[in-house]
C-alpha atoms as a PDB file:
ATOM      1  CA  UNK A   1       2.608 -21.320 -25.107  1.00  0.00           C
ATOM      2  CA  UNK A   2       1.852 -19.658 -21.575  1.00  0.00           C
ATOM      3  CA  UNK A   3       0.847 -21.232 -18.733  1.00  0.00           C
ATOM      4  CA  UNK A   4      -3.153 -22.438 -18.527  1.00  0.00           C
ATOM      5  CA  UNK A   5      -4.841 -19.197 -17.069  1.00  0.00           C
ATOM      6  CA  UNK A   6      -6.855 -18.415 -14.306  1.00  0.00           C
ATOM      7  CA  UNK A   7     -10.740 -18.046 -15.742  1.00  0.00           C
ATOM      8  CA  UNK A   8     -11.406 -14.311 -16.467  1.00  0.00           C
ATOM      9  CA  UNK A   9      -7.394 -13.621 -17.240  1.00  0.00           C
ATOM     10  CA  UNK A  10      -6.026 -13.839 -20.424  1.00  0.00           C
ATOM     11  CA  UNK A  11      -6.319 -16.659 -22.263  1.00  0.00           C
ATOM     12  CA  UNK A  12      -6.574 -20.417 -22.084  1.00  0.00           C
ATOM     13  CA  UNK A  13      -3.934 -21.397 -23.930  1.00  0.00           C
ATOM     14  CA  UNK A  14      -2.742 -21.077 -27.866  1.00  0.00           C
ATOM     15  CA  UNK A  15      -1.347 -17.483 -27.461  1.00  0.00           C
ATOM     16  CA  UNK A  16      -4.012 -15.106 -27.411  1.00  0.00           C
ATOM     17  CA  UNK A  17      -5.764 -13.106 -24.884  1.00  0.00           C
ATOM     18  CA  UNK A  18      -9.301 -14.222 -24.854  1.00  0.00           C
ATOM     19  CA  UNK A  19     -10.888 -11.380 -26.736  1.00  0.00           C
ATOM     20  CA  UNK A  20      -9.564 -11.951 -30.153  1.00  0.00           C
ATOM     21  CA  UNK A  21      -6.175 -10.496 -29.916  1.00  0.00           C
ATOM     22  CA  UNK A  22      -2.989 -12.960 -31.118  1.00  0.00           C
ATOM     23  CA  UNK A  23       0.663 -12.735 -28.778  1.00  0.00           C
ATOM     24  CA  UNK A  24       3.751 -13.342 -29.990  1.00  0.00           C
ATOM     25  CA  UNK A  25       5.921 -16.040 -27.889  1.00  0.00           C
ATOM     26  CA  UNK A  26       8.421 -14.220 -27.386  1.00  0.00           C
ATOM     27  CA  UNK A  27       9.100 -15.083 -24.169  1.00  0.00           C
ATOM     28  CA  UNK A  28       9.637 -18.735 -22.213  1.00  0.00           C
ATOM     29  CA  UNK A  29       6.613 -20.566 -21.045  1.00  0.00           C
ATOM     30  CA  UNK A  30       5.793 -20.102 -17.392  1.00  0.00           C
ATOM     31  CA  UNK A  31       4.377 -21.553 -14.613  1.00  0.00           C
ATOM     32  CA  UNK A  32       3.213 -18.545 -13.112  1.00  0.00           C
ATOM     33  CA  UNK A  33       0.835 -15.713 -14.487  1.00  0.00           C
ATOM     34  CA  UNK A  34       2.772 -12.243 -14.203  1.00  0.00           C
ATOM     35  CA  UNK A  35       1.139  -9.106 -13.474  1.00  0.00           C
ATOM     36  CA  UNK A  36       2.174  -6.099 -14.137  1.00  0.00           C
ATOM     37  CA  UNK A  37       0.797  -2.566 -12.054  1.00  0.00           C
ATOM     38  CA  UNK A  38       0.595   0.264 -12.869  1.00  0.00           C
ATOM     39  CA  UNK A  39      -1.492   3.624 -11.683  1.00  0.00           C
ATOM     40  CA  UNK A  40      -4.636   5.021 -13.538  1.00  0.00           C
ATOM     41  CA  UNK A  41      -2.537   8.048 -13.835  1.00  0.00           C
ATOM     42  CA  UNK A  42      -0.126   6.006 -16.012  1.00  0.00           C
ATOM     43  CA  UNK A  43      -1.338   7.011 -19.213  1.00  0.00           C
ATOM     44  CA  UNK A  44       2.157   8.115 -21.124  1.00  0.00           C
ATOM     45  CA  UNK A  45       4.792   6.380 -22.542  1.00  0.00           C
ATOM     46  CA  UNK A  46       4.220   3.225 -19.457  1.00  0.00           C
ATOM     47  CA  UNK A  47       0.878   2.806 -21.306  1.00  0.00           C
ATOM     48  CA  UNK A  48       2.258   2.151 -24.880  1.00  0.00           C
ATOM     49  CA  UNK A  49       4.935  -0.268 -23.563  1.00  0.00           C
ATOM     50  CA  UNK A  50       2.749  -2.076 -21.788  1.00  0.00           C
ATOM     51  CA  UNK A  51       0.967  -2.942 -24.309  1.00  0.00           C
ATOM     52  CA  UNK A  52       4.074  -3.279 -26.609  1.00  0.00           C
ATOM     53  CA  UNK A  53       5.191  -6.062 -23.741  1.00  0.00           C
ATOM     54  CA  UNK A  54       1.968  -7.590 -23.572  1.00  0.00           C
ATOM     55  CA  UNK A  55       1.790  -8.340 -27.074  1.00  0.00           C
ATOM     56  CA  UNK A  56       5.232  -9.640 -27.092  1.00  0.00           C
ATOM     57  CA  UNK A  57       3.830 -12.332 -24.309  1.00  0.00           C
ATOM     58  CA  UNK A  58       6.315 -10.584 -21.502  1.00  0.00           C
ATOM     59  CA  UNK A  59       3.303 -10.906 -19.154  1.00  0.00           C
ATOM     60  CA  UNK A  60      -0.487 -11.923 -18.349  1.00  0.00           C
ATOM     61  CA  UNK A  61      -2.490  -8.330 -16.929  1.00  0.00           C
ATOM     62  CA  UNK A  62      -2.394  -5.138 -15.475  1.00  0.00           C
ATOM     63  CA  UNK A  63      -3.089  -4.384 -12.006  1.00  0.00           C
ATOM     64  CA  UNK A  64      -3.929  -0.756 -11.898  1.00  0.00           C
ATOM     65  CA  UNK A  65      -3.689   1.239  -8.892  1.00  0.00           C
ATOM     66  CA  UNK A  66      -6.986   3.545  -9.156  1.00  0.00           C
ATOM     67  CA  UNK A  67      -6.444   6.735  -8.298  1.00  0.00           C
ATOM     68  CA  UNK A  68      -9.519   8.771  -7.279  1.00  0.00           C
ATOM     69  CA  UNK A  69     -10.887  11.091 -10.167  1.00  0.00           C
ATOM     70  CA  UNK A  70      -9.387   9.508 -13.158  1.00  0.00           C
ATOM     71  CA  UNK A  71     -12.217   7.992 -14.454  1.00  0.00           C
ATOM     72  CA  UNK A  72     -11.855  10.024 -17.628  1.00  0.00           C
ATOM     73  CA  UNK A  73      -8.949   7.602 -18.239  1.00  0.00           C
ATOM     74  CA  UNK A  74     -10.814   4.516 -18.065  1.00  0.00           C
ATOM     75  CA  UNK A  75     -11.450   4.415 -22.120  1.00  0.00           C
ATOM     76  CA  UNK A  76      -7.463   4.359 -22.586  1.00  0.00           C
ATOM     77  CA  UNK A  77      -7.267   1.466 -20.350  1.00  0.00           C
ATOM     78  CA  UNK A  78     -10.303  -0.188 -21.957  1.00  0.00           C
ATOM     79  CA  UNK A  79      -8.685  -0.056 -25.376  1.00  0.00           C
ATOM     80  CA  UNK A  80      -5.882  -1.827 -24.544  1.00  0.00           C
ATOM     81  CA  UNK A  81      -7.926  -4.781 -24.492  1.00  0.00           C
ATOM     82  CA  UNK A  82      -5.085  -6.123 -21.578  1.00  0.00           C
ATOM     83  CA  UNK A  83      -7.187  -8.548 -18.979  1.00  0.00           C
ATOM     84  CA  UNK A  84      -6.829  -6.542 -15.737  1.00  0.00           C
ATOM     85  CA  UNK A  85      -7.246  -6.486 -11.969  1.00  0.00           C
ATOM     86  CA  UNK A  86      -7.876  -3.491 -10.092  1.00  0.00           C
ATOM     87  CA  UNK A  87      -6.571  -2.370  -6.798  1.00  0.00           C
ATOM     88  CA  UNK A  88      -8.702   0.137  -4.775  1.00  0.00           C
ATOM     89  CA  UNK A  89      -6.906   3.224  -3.909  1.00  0.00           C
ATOM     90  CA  UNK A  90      -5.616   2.827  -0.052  1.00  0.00           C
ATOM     91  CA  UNK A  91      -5.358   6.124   2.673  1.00  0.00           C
ATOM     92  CA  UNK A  92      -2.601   7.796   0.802  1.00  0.00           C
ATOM     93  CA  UNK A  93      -5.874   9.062  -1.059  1.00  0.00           C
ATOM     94  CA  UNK A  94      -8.246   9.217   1.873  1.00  0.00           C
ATOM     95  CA  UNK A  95      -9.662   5.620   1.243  1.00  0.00           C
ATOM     96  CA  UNK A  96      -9.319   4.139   4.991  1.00  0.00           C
ATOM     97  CA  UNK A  97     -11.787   1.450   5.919  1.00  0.00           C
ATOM     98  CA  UNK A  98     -10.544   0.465   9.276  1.00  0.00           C
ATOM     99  CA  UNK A  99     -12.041   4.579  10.670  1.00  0.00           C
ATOM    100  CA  UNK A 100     -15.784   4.474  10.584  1.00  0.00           C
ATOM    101  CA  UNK A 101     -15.638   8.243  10.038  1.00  0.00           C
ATOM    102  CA  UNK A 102     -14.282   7.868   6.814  1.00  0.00           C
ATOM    103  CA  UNK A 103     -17.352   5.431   5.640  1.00  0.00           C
ATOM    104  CA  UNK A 104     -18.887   8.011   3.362  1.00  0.00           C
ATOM    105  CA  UNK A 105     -15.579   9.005   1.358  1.00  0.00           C
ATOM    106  CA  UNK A 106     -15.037   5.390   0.957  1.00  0.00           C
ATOM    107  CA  UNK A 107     -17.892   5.170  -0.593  1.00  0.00           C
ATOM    108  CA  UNK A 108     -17.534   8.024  -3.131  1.00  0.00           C
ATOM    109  CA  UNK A 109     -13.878   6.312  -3.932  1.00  0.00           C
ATOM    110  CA  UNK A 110     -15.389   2.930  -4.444  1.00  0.00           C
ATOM    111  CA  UNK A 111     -17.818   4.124  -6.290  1.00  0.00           C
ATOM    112  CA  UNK A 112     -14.989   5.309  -8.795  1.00  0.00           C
ATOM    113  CA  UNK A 113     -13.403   2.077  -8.680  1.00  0.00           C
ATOM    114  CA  UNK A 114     -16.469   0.384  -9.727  1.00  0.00           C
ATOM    115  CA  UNK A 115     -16.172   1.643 -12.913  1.00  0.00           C
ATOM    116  CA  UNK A 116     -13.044   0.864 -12.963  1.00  0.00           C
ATOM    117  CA  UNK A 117     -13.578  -2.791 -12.563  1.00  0.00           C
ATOM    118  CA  UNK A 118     -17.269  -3.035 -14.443  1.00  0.00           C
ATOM    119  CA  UNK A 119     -15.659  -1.299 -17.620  1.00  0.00           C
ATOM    120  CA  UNK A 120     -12.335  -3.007 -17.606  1.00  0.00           C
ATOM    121  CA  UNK A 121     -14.023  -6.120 -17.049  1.00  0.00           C
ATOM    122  CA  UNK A 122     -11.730  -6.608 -14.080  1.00  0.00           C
ATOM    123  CA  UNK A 123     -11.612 -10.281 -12.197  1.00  0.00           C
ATOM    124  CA  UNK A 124     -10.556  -8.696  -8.518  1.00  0.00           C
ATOM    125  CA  UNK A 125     -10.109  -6.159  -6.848  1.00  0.00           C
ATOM    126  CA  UNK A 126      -7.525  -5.334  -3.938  1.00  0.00           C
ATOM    127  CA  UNK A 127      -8.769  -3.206  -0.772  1.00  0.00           C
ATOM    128  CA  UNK A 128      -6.115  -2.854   2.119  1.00  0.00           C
ATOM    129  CA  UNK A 129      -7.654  -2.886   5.545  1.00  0.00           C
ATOM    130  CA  UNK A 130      -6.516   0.949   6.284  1.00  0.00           C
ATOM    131  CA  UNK A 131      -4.691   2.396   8.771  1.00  0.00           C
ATOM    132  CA  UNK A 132      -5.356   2.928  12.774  1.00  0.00           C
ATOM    133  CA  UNK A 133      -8.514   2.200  13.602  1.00  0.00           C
ATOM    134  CA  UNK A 134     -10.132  -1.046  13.676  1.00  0.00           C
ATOM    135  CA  UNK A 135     -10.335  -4.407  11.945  1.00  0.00           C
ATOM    136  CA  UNK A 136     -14.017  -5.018  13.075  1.00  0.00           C
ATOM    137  CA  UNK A 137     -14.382  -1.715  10.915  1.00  0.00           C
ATOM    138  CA  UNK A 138     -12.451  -2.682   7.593  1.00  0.00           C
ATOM    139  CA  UNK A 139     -14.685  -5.923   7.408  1.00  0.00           C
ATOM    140  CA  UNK A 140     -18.045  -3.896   8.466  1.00  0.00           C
ATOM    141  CA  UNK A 141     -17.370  -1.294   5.587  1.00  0.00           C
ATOM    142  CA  UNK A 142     -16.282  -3.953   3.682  1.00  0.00           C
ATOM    143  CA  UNK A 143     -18.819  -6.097   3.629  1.00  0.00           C
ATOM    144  CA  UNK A 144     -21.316  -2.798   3.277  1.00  0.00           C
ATOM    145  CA  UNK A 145     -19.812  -2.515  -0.046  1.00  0.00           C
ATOM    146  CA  UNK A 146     -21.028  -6.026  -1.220  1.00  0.00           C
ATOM    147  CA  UNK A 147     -18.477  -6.436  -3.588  1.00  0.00           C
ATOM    148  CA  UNK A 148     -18.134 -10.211  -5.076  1.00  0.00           C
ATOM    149  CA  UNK A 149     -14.715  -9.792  -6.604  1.00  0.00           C
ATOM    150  CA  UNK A 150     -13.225  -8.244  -3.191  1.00  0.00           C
ATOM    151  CA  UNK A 151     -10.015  -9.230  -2.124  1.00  0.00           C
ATOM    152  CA  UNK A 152      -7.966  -8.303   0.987  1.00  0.00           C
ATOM    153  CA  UNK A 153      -4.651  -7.875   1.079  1.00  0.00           C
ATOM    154  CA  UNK A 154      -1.647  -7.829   3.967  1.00  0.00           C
ATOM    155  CA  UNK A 155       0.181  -5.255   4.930  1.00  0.00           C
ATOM    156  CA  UNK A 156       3.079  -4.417   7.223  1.00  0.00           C
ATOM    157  CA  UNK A 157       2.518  -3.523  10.960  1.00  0.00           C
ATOM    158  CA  UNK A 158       3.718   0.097   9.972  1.00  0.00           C
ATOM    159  CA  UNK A 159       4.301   2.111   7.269  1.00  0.00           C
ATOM    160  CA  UNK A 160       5.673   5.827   6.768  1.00  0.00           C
ATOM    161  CA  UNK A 161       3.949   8.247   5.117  1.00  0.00           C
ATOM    162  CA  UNK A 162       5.055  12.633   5.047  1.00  0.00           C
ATOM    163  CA  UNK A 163       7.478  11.754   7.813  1.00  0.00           C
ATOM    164  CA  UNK A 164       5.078   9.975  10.129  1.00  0.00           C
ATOM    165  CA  UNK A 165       4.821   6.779  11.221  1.00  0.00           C
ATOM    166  CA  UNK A 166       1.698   4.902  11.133  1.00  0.00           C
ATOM    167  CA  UNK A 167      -0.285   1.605  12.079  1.00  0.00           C
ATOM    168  CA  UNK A 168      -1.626  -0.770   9.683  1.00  0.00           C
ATOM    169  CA  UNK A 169      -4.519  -3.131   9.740  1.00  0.00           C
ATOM    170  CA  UNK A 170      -4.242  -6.395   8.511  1.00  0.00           C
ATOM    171  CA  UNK A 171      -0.540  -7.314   9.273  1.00  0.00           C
ATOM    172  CA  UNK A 172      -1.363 -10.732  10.707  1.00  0.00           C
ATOM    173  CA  UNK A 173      -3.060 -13.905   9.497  1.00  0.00           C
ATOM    174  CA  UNK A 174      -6.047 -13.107  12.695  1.00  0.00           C
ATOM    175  CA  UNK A 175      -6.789  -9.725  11.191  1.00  0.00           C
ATOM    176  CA  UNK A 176      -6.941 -11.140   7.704  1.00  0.00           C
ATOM    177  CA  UNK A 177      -9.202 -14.318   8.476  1.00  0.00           C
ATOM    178  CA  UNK A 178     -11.416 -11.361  10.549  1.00  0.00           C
ATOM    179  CA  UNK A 179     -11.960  -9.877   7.496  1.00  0.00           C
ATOM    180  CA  UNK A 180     -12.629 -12.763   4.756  1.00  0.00           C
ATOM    181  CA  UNK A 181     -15.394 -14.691   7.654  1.00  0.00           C
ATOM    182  CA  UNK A 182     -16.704 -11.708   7.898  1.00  0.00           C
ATOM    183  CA  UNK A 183     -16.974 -10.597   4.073  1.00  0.00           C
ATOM    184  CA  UNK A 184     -16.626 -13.794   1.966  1.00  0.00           C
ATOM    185  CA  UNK A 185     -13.601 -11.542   0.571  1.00  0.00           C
ATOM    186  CA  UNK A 186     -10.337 -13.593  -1.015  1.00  0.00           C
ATOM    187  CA  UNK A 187      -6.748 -12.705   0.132  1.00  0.00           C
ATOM    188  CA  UNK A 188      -4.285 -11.287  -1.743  1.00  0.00           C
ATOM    189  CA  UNK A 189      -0.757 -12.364  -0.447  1.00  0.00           C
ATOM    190  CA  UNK A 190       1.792  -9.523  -0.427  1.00  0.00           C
ATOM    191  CA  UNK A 191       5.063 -11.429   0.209  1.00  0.00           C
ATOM    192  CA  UNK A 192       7.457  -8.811   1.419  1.00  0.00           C
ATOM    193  CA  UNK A 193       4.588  -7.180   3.297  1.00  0.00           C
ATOM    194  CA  UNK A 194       4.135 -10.573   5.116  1.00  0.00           C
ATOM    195  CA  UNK A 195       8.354 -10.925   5.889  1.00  0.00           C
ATOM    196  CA  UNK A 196       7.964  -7.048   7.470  1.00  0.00           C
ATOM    197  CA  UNK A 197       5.132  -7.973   9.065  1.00  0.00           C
ATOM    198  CA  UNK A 198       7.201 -10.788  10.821  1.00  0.00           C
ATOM    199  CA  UNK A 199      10.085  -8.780  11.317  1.00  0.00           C
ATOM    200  CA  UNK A 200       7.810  -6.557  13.374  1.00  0.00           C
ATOM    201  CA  UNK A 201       5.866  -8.594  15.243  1.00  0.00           C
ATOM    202  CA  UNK A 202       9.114 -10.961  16.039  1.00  0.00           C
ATOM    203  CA  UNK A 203       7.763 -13.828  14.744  1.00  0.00           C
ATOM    204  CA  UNK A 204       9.134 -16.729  12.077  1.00  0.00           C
ATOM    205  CA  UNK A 205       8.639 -15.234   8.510  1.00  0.00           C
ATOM    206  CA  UNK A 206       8.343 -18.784   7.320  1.00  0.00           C
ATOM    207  CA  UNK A 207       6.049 -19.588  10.143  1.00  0.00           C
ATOM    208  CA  UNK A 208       3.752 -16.385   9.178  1.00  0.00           C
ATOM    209  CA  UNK A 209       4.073 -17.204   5.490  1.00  0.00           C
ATOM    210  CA  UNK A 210       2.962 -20.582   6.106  1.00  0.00           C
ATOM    211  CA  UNK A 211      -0.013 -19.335   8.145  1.00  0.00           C
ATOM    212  CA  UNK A 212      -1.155 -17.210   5.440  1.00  0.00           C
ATOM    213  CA  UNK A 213      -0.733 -19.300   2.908  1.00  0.00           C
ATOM    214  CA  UNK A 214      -2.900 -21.270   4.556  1.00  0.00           C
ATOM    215  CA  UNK A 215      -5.350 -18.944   4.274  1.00  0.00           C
ATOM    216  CA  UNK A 216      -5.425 -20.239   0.638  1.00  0.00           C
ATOM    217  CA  UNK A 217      -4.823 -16.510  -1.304  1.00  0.00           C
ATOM    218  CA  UNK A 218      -6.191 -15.908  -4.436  1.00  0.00           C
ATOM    219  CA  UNK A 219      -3.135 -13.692  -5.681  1.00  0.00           C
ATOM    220  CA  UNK A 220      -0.104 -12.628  -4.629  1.00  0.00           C
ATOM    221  CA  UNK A 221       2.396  -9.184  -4.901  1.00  0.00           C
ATOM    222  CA  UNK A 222       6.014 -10.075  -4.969  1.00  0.00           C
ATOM    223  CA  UNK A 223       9.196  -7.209  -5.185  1.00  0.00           C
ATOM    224  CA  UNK A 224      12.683  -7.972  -3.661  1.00  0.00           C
ATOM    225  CA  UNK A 225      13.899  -6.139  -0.085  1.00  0.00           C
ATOM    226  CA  UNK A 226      16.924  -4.428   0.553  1.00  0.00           C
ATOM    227  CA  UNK A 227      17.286  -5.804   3.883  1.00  0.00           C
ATOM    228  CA  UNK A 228      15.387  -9.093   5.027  1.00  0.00           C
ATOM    229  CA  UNK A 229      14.577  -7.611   8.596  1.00  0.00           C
ATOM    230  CA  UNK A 230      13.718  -4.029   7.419  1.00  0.00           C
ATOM    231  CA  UNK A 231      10.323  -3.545   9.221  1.00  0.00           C
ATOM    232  CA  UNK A 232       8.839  -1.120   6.448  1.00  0.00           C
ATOM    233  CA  UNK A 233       8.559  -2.570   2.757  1.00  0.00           C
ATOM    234  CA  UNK A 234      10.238  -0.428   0.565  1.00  0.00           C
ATOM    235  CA  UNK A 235       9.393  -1.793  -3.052  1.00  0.00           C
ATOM    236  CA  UNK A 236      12.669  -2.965  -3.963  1.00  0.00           C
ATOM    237  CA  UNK A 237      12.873  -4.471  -8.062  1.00  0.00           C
ATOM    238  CA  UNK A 238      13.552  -7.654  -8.291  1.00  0.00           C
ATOM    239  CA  UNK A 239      17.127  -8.918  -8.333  1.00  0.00           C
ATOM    240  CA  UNK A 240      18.316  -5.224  -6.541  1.00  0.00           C
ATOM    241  CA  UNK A 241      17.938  -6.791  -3.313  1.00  0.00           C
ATOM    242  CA  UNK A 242      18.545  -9.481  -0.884  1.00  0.00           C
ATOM    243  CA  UNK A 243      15.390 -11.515  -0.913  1.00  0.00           C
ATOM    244  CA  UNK A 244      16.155 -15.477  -1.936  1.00  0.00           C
ATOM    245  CA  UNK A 245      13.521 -15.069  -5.012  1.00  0.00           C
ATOM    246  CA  UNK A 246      13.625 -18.413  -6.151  1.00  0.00           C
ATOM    247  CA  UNK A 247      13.188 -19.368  -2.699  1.00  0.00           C
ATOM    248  CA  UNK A 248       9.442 -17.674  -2.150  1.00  0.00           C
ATOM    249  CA  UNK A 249       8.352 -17.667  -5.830  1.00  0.00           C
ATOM    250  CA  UNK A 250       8.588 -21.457  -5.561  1.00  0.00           C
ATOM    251  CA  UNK A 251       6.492 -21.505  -2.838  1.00  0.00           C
ATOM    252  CA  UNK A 252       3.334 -20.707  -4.530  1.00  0.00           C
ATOM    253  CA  UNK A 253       1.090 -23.259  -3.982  1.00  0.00           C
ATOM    254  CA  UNK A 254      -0.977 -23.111  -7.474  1.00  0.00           C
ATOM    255  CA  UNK A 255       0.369 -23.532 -10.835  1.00  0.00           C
ATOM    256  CA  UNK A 256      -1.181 -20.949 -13.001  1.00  0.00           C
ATOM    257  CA  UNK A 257      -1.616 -18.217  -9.686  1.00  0.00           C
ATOM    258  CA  UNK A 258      -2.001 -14.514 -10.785  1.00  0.00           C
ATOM    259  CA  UNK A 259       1.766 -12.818  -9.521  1.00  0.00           C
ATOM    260  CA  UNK A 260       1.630  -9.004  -9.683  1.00  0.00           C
ATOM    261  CA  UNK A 261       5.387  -7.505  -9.757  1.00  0.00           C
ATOM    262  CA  UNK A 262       4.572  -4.915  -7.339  1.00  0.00           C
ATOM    263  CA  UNK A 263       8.126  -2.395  -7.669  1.00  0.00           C
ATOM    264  CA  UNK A 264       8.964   0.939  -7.635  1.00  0.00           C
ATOM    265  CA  UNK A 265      11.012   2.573 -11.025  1.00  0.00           C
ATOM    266  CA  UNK A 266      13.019   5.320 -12.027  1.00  0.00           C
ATOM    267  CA  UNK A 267      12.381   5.218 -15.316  1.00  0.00           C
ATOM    268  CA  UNK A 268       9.315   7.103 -16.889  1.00  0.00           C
ATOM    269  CA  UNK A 269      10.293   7.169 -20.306  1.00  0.00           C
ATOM    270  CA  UNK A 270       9.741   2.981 -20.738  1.00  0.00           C
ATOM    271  CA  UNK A 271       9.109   0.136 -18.806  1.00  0.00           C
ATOM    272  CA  UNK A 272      13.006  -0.769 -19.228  1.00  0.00           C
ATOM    273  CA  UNK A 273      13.158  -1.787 -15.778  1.00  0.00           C
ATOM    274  CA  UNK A 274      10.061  -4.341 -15.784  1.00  0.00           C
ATOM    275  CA  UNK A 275      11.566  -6.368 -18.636  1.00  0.00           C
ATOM    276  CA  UNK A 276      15.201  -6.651 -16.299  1.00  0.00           C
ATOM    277  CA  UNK A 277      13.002  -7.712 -13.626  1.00  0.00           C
ATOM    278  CA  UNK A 278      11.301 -10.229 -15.782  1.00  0.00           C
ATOM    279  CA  UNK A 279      14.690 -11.431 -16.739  1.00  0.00           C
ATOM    280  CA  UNK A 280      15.457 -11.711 -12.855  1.00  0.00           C
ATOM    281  CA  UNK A 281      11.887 -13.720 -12.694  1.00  0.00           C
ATOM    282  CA  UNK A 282      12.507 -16.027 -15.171  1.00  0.00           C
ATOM    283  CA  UNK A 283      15.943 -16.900 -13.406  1.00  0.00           C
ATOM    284  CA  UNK A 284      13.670 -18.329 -10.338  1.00  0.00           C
ATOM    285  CA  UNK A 285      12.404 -20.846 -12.618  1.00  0.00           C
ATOM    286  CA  UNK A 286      15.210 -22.992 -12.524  1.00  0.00           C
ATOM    287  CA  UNK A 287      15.122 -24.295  -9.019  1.00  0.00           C
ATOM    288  CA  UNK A 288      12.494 -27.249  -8.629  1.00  0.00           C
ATOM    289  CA  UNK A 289       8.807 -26.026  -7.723  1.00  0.00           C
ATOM    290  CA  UNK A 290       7.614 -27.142  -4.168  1.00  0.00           C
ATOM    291  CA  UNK A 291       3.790 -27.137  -4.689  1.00  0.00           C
ATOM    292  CA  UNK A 292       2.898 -27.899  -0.781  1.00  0.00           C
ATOM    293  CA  UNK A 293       4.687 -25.625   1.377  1.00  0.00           C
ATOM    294  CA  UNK A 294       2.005 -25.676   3.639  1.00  0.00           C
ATOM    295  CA  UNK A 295       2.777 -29.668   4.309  1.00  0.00           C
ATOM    296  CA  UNK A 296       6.562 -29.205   4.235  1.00  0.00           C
ATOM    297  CA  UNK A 297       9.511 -28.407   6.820  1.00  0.00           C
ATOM    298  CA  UNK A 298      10.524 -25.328   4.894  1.00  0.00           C
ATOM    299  CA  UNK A 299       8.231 -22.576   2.494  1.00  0.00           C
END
């Protein structure tokens, strides 16, 4: 028996997804929902075991990382019959809402997304605020997209990208709360975005987390660091790093909060990797949960 679900992911209890389809238990109960992302472009052998694990019970949805003109794939996803969030493609390919100049390629991308998220029946979907430019400009576009099921997410100060080094928007809880008064937009809570984010802006990383938790997010990305005060998140699986897991998963406020294992792998024959990391996750289970870190001396 999983953990009572978020409305619109997965199931609510008894084992089975919500659209007819029966899991096996195969895996402990948790307190959590676990996400598990993947790309559009995915559509190999990283397909078929996620689906294998999802019928096992070895998580709760996809996140899938749209990439622009894939929409042919959107049938493969479809007949998974996986509950799913989507995640908007981000500058890497040329979706940047922070430069006004970009507003009608945006557009054309979003408009991919959409059917993404209308098809797949998809709860939320992820926008980052972009890079350079302006926060006033990710919530204007933003908000010109009237999308209900918007969320923002954090990001680190800086980021690297074909050598160069470049400036994100929405590293700190000001440009984040910019963007949801402006929008209506939830938050998405990257965690080791947040701890750069910190690192670069020489602030507390429990102080920011607290701050943004208090932002109340309606999801959150988690992956492990290799180093604690690296400025740039690198993607690091679980349990191959330094991060105190246990420490930050059981700071999550909400029992039953959507938790997308955000990580990079070497693999692309199976998903081999995921399950070690779910192994790893499971492990941060066994400390006691604090459920108001946002009233307590420590996250």
């Amino acid at each position: 028996m999983h953990a009572s679900r978020v409305p619109g992911i997965g199931d609510t209890g008894g084992g089975t997804t919500g659209k007819g389809d029966t899991r096996v238990a195969e895996y402990p109960d948790r307190v959590l929902q676990i996400g598990l992302k993947l790309w559009s472009v995915n559509t190999g052998a990283w397909r078929r075991d996620a689906l294998r694990l999802y019928e096992q019970g070895a998580y709760d949805y996809l996140e899938i990382y749209v990439v622009p003109g894939t929409v042919e794939t959107v049938p493969l996803w479809r007949a998974l019959r996986i509950p799913v969030v989507i995640h908007a493609a981000h500058f890497k390919h040329g979706f940047n809402l922070a430069v006004a100049e970009c507003a009608t390629l945006n557009r054309r991308i979003y408009e991919e997304t959409l059917r993404f998220a209308d098809e797949l029946e998809a709860r939320h979907i992820i926008f980052h605020g972009g890079t350079f430019g302006h926060i006033e400009e990710t919530a204007r576009q933003l908000a010109a997209l009237g999308e209900s099921r918007a969320l923002i997410e954090n990001k680190p100060a800086i980021t690297r990208h074909e050598g160069n080094i470049l400036e994100c928007r929405g590293s700190t809880v000001e440009e984040i709360r910019t963007v949801m008064e402006a929008t209506g937009c939830g938050f998405c809570l990257d965690i080791p975005h947040a701890l750069c984010a910190a690192n670069y802006h020489r602030e507390s990383q429990e102080g920011m987390l607290r701050d943004f938790l208090a932002l109340r997010p309606t999801m959150y990305h988690m992956a492990d660091m290799m180093d604690a005060s690296q400025l740039i998140d690198d993607h690091t699986p679980l349990g191959k790093g330094t991060l105190d897991l246990a420490h930050y998963v059981s700071s999550i406020p909400s029992e039953g909060a959507l938790v997308t294992i955000e990580t990079g792998r070497r693999r692309q024959d199976s998903l081999v990797e995921f399950e070690a990391e779910l192994a790893t996750w499971a492990q941060c289970h066994t400390c006691p949960r604090n459920l108001r870190p946002m009233d307590s001396g420590r996250l």
